[in-house]
Protein backbone atom coordinates (compact mmCIF):
# COMPACT_ATOMS: atom_id res chain seq x y z
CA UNK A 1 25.98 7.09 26.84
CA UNK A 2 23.16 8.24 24.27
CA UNK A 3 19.66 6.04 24.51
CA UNK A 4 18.08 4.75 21.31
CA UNK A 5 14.89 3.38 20.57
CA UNK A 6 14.89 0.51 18.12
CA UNK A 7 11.14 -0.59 16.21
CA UNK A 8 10.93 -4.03 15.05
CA UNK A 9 8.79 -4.22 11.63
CA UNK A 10 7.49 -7.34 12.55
CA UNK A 11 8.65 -10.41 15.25
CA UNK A 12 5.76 -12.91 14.36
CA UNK A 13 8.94 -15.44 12.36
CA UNK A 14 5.73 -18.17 12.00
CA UNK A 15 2.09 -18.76 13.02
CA UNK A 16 3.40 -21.41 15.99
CA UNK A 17 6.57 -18.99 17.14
CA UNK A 18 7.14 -15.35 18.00
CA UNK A 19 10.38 -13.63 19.10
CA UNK A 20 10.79 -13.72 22.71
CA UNK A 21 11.96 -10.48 24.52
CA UNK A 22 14.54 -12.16 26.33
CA UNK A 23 16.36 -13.67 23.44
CA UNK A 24 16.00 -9.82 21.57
CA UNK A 25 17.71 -8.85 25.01
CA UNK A 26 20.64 -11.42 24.57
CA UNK A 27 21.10 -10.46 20.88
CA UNK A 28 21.40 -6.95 21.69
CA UNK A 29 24.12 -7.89 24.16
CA UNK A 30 25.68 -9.99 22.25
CA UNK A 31 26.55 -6.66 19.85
CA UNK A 32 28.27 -4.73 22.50
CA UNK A 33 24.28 -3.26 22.98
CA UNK A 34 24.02 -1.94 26.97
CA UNK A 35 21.32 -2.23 29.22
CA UNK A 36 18.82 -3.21 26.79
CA UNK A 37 15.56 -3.64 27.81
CA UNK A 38 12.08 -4.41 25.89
CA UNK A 39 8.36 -3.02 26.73
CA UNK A 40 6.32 -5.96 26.45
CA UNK A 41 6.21 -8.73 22.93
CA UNK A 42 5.90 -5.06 21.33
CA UNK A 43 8.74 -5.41 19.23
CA UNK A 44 10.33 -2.81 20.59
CA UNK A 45 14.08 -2.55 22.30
CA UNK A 46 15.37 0.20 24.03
CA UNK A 47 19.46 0.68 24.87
CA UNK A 48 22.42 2.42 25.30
CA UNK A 49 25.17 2.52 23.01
CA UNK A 50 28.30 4.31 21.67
CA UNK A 51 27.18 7.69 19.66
CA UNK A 52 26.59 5.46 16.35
CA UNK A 53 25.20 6.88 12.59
CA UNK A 54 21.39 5.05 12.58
CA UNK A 55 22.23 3.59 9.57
CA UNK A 56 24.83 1.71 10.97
CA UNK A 57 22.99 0.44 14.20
CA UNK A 58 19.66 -0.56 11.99
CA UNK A 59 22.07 -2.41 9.52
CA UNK A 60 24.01 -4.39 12.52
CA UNK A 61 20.70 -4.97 13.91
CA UNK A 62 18.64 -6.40 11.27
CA UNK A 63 22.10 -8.62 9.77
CA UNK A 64 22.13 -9.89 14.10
CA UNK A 65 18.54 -10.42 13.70
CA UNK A 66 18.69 -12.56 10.88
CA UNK A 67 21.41 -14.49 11.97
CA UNK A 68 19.65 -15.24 15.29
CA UNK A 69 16.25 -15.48 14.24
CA UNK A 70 16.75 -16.80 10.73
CA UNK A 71 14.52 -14.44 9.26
CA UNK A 72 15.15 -10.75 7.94
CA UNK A 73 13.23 -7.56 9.84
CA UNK A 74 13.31 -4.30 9.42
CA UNK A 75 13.86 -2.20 12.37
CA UNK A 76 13.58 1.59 12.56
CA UNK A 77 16.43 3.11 14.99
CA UNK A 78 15.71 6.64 16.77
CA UNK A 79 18.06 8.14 19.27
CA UNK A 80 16.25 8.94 22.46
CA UNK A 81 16.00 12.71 21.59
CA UNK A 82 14.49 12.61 18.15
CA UNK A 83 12.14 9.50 20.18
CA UNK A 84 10.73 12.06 22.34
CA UNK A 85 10.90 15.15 19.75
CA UNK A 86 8.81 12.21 17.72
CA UNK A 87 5.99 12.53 20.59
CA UNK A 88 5.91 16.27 21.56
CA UNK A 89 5.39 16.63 17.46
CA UNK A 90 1.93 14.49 17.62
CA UNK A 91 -1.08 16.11 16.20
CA UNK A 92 -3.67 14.52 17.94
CA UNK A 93 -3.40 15.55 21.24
CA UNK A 94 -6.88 15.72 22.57
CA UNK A 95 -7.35 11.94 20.38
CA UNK A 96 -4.57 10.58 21.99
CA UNK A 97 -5.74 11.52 25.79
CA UNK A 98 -9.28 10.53 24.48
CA UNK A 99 -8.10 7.52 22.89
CA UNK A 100 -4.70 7.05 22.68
CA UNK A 101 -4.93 3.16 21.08
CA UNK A 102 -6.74 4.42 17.70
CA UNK A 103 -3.70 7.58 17.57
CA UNK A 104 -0.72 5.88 15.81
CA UNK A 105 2.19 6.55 13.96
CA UNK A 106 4.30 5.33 11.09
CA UNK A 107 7.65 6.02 12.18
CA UNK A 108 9.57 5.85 8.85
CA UNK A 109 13.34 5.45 7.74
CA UNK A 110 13.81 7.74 5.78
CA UNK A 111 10.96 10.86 5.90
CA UNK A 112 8.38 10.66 3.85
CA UNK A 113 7.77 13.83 1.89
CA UNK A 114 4.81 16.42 2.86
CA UNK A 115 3.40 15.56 -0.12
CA UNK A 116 2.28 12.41 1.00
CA UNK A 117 -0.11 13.89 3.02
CA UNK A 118 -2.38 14.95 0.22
CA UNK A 119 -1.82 11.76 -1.18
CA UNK A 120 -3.49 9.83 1.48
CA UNK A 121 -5.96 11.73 2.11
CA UNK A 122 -8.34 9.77 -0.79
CA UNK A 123 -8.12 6.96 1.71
CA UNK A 124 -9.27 9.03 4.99
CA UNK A 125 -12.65 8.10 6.24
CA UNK A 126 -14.68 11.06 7.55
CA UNK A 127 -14.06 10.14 11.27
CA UNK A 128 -10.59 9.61 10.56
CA UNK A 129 -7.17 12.35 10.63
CA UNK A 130 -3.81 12.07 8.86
CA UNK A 131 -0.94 14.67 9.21
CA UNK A 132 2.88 14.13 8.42
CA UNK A 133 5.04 15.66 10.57
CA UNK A 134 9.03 15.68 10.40
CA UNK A 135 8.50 12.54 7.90
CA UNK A 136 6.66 10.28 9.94
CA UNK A 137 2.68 9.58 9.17
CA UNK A 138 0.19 10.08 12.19
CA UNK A 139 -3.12 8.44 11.79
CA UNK A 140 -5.96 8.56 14.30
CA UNK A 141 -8.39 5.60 13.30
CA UNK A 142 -12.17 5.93 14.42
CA UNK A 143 -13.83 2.71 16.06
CA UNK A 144 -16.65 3.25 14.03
CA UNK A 145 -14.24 2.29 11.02
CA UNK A 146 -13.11 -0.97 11.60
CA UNK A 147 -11.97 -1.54 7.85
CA UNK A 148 -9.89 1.59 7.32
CA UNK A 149 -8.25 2.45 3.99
CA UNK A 150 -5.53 4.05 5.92
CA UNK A 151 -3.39 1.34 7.07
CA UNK A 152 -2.99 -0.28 2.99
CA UNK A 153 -2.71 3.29 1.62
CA UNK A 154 0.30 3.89 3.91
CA UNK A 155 1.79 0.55 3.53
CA UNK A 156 5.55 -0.33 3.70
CA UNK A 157 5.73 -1.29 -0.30
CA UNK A 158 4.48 2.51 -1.04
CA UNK A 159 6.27 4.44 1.21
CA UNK A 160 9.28 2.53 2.24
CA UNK A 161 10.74 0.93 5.18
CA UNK A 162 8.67 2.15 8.66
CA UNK A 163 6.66 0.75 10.98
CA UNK A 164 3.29 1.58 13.14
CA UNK A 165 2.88 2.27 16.92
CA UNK A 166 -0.03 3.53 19.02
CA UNK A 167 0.40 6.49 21.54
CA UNK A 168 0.64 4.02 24.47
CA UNK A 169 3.73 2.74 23.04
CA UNK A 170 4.93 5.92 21.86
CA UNK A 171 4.46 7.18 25.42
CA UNK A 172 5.85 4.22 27.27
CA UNK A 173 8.98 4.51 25.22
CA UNK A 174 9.62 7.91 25.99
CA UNK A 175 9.57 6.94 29.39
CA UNK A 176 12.28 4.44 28.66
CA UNK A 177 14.41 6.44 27.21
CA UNK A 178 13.88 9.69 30.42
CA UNK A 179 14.60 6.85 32.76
């Protein structure tokens, strides 16, 4: 039974209460979801299923979401292999071993064009690095730039649905979905 990897937008539903893994865990059960399991409060859920369209598992996700949550979130759905193709694509290797918290990705719904890239590149600081590869924007952010113009320019109104995570997640989850 395929793996997928499933990226909550965001889980914060107020200031006082976030989502609790456990509860994502039930709710992904509770749609025929197996063995789901969660890496950290990272807004991110990892499980087996029937072969199912993306569309179709995002849609049944965010509509189970709502209804348990009582709040709407987008979530991104990758099968396991196009997870891990996501990673071996990253290109910011050496930042990533370096640094891998200030290497991050906007995994996106539906692929942002290569175009994009020269778009954003007004917004990169000199210490900073943007590439889009298969769709998805890869940032790596400089410490030295704690304000960056990066994270607005490629913002979810602009570009669409998608959502950001750092190496260490990437990485972790790709060791999810091997396991």
């Amino acid at each position: 039974m395929p793996n997928y990897v499933a990226l909550l937008y965001s889980i914060v539903l107020t200031p006082q209460r976030r989502v609790v893994m456990t509860d994502l865990k039930d709710m992904a059960v509770s749609l025929g979801l197996r063995n789901p399991r969660t890496l950290a409060a990272t807004g991110n859920l990892v499980f087996e299923a029937e072969k199912t369209p993306v569309a179709d598992l995002e849609a049944k996700l965010e509509a189970a979401f709502e209804k348990t949550f009582g709040r709407h979130v987008d979530i991104v759905v990758r099968p396991a292999d196009a997870w891990k193709k996501l990673a071996q694509g990253n290109p910011f290797p050496a930042e990533s071993l370096a640094t891998p918290a200030q290497v991050a990705v906007r995994v996106m719904r539906e692929p942002v064009p290569d175009e994009v890239e020269d778009e954003l590149k007004a917004a990169v600081a000199p210490d900073e690095k943007l590439r889009i590869v298969g769709g998805d924007i890869w940032l790596f952010f400089s410490r030295a730039t704690p304000n960056s113009r990066l994270l607005t320019a490629s913002n979810h109104k602009r570009f669409g649905v998608g959502t950001s995570r750092n190496w260490n997640t990437v990485r972790k989850l790709v060791e999810m979905v091997a396991g």
